[in-house]
N, C-alpha and C. Protein backbone atom coordinates (compact mmCIF):
# COMPACT_ATOMS: atom_id res chain seq x y z
N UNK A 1 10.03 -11.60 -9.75
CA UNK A 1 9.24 -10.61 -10.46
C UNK A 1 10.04 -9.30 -10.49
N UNK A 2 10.24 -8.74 -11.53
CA UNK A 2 11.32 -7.33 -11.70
C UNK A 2 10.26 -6.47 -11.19
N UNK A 3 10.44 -5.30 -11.32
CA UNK A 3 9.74 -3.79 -10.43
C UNK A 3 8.75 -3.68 -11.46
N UNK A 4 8.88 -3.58 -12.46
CA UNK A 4 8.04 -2.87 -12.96
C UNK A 4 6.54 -3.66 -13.06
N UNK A 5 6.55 -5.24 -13.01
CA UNK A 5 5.76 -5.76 -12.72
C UNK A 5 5.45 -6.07 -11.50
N UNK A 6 6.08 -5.90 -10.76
CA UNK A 6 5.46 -5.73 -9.08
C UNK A 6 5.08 -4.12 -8.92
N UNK A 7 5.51 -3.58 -9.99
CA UNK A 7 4.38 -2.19 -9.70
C UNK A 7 2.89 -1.61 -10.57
N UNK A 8 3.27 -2.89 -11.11
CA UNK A 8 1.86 -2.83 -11.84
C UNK A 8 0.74 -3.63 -11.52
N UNK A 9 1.31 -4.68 -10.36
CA UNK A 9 0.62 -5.56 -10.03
C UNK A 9 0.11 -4.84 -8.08
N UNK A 10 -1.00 -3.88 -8.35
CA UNK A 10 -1.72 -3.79 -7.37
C UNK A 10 -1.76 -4.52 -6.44
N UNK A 11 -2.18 -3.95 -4.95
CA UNK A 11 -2.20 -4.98 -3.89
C UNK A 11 -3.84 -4.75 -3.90
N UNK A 12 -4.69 -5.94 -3.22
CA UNK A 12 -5.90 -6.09 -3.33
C UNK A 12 -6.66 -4.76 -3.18
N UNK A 13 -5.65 -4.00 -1.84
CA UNK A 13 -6.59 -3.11 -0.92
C UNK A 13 -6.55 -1.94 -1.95
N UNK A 14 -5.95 -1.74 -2.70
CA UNK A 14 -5.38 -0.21 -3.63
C UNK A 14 -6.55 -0.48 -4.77
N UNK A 15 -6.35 -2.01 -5.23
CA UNK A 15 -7.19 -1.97 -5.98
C UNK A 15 -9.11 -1.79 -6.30
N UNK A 16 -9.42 -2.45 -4.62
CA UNK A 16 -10.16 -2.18 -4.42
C UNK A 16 -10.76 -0.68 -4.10
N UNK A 17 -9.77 0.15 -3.93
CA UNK A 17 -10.37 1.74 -3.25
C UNK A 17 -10.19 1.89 -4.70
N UNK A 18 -9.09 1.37 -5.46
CA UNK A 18 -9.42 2.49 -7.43
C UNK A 18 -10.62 1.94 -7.38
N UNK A 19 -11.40 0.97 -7.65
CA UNK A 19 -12.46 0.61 -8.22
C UNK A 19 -13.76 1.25 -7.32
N UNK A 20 -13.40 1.56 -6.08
CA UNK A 20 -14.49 2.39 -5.36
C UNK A 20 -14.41 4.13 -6.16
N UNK A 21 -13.23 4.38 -5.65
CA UNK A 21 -13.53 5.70 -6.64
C UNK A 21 -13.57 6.08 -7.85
N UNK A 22 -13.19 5.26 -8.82
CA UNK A 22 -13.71 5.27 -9.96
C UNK A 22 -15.14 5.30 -10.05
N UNK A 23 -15.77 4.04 -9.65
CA UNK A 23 -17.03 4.48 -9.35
C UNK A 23 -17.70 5.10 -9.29
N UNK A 24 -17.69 5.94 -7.77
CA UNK A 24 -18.10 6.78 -7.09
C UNK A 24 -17.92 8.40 -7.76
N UNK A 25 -16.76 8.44 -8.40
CA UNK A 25 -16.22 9.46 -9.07
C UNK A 25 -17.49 9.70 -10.73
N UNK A 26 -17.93 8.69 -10.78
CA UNK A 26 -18.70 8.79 -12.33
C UNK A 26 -20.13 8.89 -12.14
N UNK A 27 -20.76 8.32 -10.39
CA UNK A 27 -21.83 8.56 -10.25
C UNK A 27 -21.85 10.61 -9.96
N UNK A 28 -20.57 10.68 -9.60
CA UNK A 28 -20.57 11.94 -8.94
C UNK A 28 -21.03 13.13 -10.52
N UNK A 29 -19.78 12.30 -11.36
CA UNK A 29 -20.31 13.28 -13.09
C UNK A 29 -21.94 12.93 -13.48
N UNK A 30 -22.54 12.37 -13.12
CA UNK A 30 -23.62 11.84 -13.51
C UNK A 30 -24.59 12.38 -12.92
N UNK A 31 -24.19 13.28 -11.54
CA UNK A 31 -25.44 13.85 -10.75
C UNK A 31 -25.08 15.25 -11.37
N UNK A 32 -24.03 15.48 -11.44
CA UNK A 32 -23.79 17.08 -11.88
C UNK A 32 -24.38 17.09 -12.92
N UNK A 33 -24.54 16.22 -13.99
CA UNK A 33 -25.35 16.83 -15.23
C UNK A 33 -26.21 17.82 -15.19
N UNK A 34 -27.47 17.12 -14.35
CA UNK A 34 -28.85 18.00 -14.19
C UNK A 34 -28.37 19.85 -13.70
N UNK A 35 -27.07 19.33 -12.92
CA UNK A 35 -26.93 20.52 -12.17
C UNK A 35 -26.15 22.06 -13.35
N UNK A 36 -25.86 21.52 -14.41
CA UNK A 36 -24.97 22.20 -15.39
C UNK A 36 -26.48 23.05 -16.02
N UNK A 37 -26.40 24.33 -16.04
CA UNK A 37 -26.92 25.73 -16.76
C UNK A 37 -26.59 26.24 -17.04
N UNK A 38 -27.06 27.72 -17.54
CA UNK A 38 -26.54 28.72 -17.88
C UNK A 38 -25.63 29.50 -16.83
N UNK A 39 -26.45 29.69 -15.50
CA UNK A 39 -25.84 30.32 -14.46
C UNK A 39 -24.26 29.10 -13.71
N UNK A 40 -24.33 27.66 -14.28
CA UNK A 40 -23.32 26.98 -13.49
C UNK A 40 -23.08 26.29 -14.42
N UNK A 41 -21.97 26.79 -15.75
CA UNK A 41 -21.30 25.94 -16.80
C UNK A 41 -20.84 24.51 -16.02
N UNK A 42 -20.26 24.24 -15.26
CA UNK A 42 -19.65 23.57 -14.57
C UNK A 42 -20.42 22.49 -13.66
N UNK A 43 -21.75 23.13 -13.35
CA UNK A 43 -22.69 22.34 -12.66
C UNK A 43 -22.13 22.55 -11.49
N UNK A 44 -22.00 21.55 -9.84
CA UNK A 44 -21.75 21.56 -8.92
C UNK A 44 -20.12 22.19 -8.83
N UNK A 45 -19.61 22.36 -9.55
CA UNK A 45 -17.93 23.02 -9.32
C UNK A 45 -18.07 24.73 -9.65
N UNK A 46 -19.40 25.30 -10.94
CA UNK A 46 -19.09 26.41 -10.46
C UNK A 46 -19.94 26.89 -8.94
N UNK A 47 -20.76 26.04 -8.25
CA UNK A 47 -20.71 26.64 -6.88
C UNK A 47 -20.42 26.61 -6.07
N UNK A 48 -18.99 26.03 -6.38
CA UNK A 48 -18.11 25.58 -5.23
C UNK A 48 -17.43 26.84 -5.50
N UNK A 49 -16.83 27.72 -6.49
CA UNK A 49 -16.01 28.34 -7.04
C UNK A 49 -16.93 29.64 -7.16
N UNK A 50 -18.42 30.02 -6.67
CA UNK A 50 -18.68 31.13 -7.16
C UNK A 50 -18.23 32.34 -5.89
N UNK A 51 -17.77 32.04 -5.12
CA UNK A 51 -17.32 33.13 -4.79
C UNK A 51 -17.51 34.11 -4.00
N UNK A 52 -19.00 34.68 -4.27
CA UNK A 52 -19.83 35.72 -3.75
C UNK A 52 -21.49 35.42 -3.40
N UNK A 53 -21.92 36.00 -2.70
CA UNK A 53 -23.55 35.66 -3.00
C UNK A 53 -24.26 35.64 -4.02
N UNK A 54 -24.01 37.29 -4.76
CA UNK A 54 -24.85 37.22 -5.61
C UNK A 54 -24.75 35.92 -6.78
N UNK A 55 -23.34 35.29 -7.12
CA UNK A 55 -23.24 34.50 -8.34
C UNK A 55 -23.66 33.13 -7.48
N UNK A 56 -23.72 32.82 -6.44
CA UNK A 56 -24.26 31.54 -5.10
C UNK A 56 -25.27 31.91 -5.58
N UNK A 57 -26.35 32.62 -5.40
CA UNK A 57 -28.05 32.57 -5.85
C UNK A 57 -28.15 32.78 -7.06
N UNK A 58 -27.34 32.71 -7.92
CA UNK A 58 -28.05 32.98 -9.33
C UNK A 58 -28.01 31.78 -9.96
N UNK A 59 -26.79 31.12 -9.28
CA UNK A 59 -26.94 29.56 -9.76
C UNK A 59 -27.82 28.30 -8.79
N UNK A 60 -28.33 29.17 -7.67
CA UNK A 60 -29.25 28.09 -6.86
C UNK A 60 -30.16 28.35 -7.67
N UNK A 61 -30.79 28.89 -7.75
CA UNK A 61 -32.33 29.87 -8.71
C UNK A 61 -32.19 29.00 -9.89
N UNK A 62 -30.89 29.12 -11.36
CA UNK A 62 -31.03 28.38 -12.17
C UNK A 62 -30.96 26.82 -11.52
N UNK A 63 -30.93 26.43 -10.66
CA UNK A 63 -31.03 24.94 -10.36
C UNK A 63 -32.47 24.89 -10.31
N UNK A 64 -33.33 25.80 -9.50
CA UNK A 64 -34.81 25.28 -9.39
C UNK A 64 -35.12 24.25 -8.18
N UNK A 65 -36.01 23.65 -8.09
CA UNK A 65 -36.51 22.83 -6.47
C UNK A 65 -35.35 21.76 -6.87
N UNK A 66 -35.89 20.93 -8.26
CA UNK A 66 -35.25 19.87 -8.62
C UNK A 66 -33.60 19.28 -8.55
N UNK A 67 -33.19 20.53 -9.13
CA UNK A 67 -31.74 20.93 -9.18
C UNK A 67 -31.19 20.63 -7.77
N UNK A 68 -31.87 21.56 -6.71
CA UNK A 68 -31.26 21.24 -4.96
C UNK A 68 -31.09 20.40 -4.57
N UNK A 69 -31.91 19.33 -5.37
CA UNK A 69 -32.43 18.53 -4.94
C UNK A 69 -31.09 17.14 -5.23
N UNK A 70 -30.83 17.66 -6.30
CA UNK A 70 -29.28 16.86 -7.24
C UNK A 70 -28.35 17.54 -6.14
N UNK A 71 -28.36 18.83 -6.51
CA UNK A 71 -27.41 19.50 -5.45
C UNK A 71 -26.81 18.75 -4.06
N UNK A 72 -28.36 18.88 -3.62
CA UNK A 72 -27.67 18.31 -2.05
C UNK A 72 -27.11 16.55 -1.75
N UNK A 73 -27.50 15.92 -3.01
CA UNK A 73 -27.19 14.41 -3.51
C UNK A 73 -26.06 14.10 -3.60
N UNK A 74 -25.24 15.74 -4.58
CA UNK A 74 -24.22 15.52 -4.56
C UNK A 74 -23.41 15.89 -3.41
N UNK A 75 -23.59 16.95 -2.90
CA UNK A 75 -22.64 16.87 -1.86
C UNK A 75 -22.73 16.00 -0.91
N UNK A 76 -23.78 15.57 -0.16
CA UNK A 76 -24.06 14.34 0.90
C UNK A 76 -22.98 13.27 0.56
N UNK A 77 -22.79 12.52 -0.81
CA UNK A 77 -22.13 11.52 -1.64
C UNK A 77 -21.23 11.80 -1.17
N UNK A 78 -20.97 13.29 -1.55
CA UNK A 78 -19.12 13.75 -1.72
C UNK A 78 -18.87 13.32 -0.41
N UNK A 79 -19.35 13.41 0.77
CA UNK A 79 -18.63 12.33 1.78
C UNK A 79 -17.77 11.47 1.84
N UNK A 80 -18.77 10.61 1.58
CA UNK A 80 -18.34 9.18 1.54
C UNK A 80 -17.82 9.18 1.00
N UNK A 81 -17.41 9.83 -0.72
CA UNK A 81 -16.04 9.97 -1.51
C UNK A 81 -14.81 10.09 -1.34
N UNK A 82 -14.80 11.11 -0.22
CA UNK A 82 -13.84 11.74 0.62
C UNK A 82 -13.01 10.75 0.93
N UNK A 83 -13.56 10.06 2.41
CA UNK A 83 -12.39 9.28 2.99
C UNK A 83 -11.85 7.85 1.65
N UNK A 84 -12.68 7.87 1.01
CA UNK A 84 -12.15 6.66 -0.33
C UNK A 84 -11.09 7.11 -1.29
N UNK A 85 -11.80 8.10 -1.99
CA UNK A 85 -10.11 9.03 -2.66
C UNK A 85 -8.88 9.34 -1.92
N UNK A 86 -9.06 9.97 -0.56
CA UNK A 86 -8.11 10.29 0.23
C UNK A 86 -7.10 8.81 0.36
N UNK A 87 -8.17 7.49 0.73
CA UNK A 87 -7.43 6.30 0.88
C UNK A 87 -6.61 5.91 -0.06
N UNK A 88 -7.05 5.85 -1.15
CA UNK A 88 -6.61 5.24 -3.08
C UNK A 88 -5.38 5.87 -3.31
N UNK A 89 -5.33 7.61 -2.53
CA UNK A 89 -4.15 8.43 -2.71
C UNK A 89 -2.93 7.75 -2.07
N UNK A 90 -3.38 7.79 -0.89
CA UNK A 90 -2.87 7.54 0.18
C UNK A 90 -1.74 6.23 -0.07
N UNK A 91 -2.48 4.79 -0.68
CA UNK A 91 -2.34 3.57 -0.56
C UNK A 91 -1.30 3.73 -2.16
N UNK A 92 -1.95 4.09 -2.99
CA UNK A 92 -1.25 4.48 -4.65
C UNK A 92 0.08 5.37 -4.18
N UNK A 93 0.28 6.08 -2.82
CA UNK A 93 1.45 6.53 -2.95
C UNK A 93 2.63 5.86 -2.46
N UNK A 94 2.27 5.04 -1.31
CA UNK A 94 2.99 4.04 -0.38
C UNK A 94 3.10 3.17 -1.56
N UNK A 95 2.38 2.74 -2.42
CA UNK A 95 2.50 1.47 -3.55
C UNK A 95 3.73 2.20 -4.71
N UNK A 96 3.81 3.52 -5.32
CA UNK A 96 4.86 4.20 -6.14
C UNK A 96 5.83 4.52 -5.34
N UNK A 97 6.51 4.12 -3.84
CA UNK A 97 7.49 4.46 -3.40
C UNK A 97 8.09 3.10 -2.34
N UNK A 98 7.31 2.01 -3.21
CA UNK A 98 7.71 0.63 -2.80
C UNK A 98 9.80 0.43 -3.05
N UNK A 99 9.77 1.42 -4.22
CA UNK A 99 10.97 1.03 -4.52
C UNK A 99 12.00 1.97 -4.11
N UNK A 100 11.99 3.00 -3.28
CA UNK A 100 12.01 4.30 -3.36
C UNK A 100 12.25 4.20 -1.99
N UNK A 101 13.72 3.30 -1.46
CA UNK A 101 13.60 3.54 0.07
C UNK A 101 14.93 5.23 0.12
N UNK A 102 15.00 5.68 -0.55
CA UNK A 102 15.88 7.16 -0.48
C UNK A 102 14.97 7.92 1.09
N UNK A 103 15.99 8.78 1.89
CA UNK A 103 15.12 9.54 2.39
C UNK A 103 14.60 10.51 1.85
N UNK A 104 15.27 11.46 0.57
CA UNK A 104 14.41 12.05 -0.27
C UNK A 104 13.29 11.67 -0.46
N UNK A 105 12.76 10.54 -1.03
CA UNK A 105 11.63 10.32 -1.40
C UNK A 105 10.94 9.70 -0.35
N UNK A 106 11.35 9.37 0.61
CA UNK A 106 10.06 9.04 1.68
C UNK A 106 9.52 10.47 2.35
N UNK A 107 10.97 11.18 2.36
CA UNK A 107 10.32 12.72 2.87
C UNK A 107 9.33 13.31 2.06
N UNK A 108 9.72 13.10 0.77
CA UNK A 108 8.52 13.29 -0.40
C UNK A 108 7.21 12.91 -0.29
N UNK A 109 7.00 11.49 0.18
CA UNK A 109 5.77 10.58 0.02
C UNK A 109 5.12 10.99 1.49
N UNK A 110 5.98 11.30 2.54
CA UNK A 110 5.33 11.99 3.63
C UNK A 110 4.47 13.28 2.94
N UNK A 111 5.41 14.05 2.63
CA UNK A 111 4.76 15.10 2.04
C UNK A 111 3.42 15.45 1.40
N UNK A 112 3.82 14.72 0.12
CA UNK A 112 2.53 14.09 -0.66
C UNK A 112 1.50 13.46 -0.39
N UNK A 113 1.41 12.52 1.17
CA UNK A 113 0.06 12.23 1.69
C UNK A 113 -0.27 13.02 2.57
N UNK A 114 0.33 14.29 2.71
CA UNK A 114 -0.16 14.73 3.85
C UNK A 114 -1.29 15.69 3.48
N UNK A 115 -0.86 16.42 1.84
CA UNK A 115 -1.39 16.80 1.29
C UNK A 115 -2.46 16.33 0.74
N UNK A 116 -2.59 15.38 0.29
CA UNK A 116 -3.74 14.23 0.23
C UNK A 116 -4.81 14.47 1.57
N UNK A 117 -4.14 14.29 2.70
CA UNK A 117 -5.62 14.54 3.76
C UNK A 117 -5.55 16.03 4.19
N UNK A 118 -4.69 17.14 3.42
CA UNK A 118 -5.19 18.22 3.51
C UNK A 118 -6.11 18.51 2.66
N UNK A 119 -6.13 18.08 1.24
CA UNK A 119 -7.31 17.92 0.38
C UNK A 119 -8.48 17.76 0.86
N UNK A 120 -8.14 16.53 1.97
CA UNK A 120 -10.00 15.61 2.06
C UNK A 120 -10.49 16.87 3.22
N UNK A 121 -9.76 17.17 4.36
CA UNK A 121 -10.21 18.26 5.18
C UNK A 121 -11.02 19.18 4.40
N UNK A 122 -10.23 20.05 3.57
CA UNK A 122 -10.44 21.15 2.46
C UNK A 122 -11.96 20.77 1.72
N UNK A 123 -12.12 19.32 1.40
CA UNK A 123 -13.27 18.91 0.79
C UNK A 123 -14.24 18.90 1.67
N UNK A 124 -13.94 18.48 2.81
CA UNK A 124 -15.43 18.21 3.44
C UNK A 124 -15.86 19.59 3.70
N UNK A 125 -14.98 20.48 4.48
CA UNK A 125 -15.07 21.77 4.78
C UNK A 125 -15.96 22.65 3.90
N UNK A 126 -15.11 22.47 2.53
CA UNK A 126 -16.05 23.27 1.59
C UNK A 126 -17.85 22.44 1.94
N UNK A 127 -17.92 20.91 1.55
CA UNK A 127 -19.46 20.70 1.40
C UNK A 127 -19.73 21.06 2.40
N UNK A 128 -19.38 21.54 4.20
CA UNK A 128 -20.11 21.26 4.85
C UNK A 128 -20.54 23.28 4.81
N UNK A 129 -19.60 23.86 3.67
CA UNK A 129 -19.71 25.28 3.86
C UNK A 129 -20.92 25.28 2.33
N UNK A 130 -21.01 24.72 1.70
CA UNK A 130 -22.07 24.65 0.57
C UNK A 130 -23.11 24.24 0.73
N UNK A 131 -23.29 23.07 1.56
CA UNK A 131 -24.54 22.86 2.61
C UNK A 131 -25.89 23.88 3.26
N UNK A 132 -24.93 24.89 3.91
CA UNK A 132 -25.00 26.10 4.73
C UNK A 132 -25.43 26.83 3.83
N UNK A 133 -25.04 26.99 2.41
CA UNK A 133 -25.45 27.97 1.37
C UNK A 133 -26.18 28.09 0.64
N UNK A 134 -26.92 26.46 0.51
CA UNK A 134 -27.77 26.24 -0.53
C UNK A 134 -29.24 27.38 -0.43
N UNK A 135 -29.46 27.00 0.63
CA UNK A 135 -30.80 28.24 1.42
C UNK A 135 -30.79 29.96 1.14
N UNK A 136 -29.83 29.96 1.91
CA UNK A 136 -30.20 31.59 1.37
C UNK A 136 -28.37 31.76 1.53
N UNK A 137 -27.90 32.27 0.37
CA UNK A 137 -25.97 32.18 0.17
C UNK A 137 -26.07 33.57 0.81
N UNK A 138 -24.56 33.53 1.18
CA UNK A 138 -23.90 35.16 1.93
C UNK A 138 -22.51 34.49 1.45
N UNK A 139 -21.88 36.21 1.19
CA UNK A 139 -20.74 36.49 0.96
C UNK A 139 -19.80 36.09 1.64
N UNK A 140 -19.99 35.85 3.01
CA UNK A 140 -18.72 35.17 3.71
C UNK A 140 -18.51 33.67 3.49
N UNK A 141 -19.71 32.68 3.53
CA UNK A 141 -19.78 31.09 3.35
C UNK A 141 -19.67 31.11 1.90
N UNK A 142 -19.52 31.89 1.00
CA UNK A 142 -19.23 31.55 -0.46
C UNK A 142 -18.12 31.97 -0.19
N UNK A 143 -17.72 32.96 -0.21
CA UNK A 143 -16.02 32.95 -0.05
C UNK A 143 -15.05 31.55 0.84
N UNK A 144 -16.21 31.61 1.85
CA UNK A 144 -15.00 30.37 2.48
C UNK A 144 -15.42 29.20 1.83
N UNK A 145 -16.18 28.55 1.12
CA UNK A 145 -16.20 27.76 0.01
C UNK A 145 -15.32 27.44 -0.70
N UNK A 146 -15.22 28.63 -1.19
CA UNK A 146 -14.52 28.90 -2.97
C UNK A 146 -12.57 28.41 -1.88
N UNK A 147 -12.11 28.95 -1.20
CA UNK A 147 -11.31 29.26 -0.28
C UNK A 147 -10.31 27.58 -0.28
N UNK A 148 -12.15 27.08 0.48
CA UNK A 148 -12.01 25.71 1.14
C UNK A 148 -11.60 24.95 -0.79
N UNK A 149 -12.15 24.88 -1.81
CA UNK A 149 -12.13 24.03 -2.89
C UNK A 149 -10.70 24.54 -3.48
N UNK A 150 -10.39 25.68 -4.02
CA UNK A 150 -8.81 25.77 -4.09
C UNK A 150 -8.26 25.70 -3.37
N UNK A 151 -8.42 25.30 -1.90
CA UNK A 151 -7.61 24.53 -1.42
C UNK A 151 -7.07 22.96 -1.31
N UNK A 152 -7.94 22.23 -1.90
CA UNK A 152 -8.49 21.43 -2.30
C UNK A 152 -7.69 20.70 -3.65
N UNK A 153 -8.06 21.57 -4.79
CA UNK A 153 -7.74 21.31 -5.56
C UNK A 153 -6.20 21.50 -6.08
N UNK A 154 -5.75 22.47 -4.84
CA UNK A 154 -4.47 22.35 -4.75
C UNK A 154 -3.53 21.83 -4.38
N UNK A 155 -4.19 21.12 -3.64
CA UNK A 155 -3.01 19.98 -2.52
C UNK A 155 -3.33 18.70 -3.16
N UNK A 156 -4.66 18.61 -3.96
CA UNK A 156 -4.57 17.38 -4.62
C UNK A 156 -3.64 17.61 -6.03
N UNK A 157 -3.47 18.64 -6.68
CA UNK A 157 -2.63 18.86 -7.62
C UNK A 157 -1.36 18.59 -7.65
N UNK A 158 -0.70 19.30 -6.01
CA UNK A 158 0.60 19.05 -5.93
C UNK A 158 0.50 17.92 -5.80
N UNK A 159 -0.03 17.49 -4.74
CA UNK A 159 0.20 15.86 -4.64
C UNK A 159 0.88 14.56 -5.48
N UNK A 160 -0.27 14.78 -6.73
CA UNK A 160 -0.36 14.24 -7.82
C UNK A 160 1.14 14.43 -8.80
N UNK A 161 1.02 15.73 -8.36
CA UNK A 161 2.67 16.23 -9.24
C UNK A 161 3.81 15.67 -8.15
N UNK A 162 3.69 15.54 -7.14
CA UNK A 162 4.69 15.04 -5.51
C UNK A 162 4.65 13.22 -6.53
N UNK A 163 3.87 12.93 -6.79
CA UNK A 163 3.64 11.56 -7.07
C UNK A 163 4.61 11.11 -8.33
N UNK A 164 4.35 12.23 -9.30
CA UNK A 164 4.92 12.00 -10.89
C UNK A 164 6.64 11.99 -10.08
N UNK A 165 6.94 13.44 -9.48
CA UNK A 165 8.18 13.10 -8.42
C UNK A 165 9.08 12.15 -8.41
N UNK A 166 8.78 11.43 -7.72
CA UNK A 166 8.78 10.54 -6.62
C UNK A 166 8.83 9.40 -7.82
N UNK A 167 8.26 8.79 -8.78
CA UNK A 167 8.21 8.07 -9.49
C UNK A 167 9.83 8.59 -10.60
N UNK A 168 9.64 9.72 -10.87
CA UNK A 168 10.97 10.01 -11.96
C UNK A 168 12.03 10.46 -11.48
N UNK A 169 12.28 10.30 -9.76
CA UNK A 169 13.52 10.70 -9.01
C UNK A 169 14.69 9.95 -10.02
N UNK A 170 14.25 8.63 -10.27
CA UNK A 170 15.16 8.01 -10.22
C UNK A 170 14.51 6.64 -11.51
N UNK A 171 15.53 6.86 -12.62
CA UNK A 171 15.21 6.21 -13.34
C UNK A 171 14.88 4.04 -13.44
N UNK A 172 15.65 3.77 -12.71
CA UNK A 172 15.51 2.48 -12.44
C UNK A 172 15.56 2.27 -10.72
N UNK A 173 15.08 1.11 -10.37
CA UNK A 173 14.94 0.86 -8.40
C UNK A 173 16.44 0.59 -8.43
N UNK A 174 16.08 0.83 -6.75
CA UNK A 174 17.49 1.41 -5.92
C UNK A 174 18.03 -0.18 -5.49
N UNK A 175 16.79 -1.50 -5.23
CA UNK A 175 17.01 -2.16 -5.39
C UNK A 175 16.74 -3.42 -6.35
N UNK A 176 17.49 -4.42 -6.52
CA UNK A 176 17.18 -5.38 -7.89
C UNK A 176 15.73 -5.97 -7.10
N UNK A 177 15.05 -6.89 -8.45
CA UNK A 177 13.47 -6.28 -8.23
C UNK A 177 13.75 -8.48 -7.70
């Protein structure tokens, strides 16, 4: 089998965590709906991202009982999301650097998962700091929110870009497939 079809050909366990977070990832768009208003274009991401108190209660308020109620659905979920994306990263990166025995790129793929479970830290952190906020928000737990999610969304960014990397170091494998 040449590389490119042994890299397209998933191992059970990779495939199974894509198909968990895929999943899990669409029930997650599916709870935010209700949660999207005027005060939270974004639904559950602008109150991850609002920042301050006052914009934290203006979008709990436009949520209403009901809304919290999605609210806290979603973050509880985002849990269990957590350690599954973190895994899929994790397993999808060891699987794009099958061919890739360079120490460059294993130093890379170190790199790149490490960032991966600095993400999932960063994630839980934030829900367990949005949690805390839903009730009555303050300026410090919205800030360390907002803090905790670009952090978040940054280490999963690089990552992702550590990944594209790591894949275009090197135009063909180092060894015959």
């Amino acid at each position: 089998m040449d590389t490119a079809k042994r890299l397209l050909a998933f191992p059970k366990g990779l495939k199974g965590c894509l198909i968990a977070t895929v999943v899990l990832l669409a029930v997650l768009i599916l709870i935010n709906q209700p949660l999207k208003t005027g005060s939270a274009h974004q639904g559950i991401v602008s109150f991850q991202l609002a920042g301050g108190a006052e914009q934290a209660l203006a979008i709990v308020q436009s949520w209403g009982e009901e809304g919290l109620q999605w609210a806290k659905l979603s973050l509880w979920l985002d849990f269990f999301f957590i350690p599954i994306y973190c895994l899929t990263l994790i397993l999808l990166t060891r699987h794009c650097t099958l061919d890739r025995p360079g120490v460059r790129e294993q130093t890379a793929a170190r790199w790149v998962r490490a960032l991966f479970i600095v993400a999932g830290v960063a994630d839980a952190t934030e829900n367990v700091l949005l949690l805390n906020n839903l009730e009555a928000p303050t300026d410090a737990i919205s800030l360390a929110a907002t803090i905790s999610s670009l952090a978040k969304f940054t280490a999963l960014t690089l990552g992702l870009a550590g990944l594209v990397i790591i894949r275009a170091a090197r135009r063909h494998p180092l060894a015959p497939g």
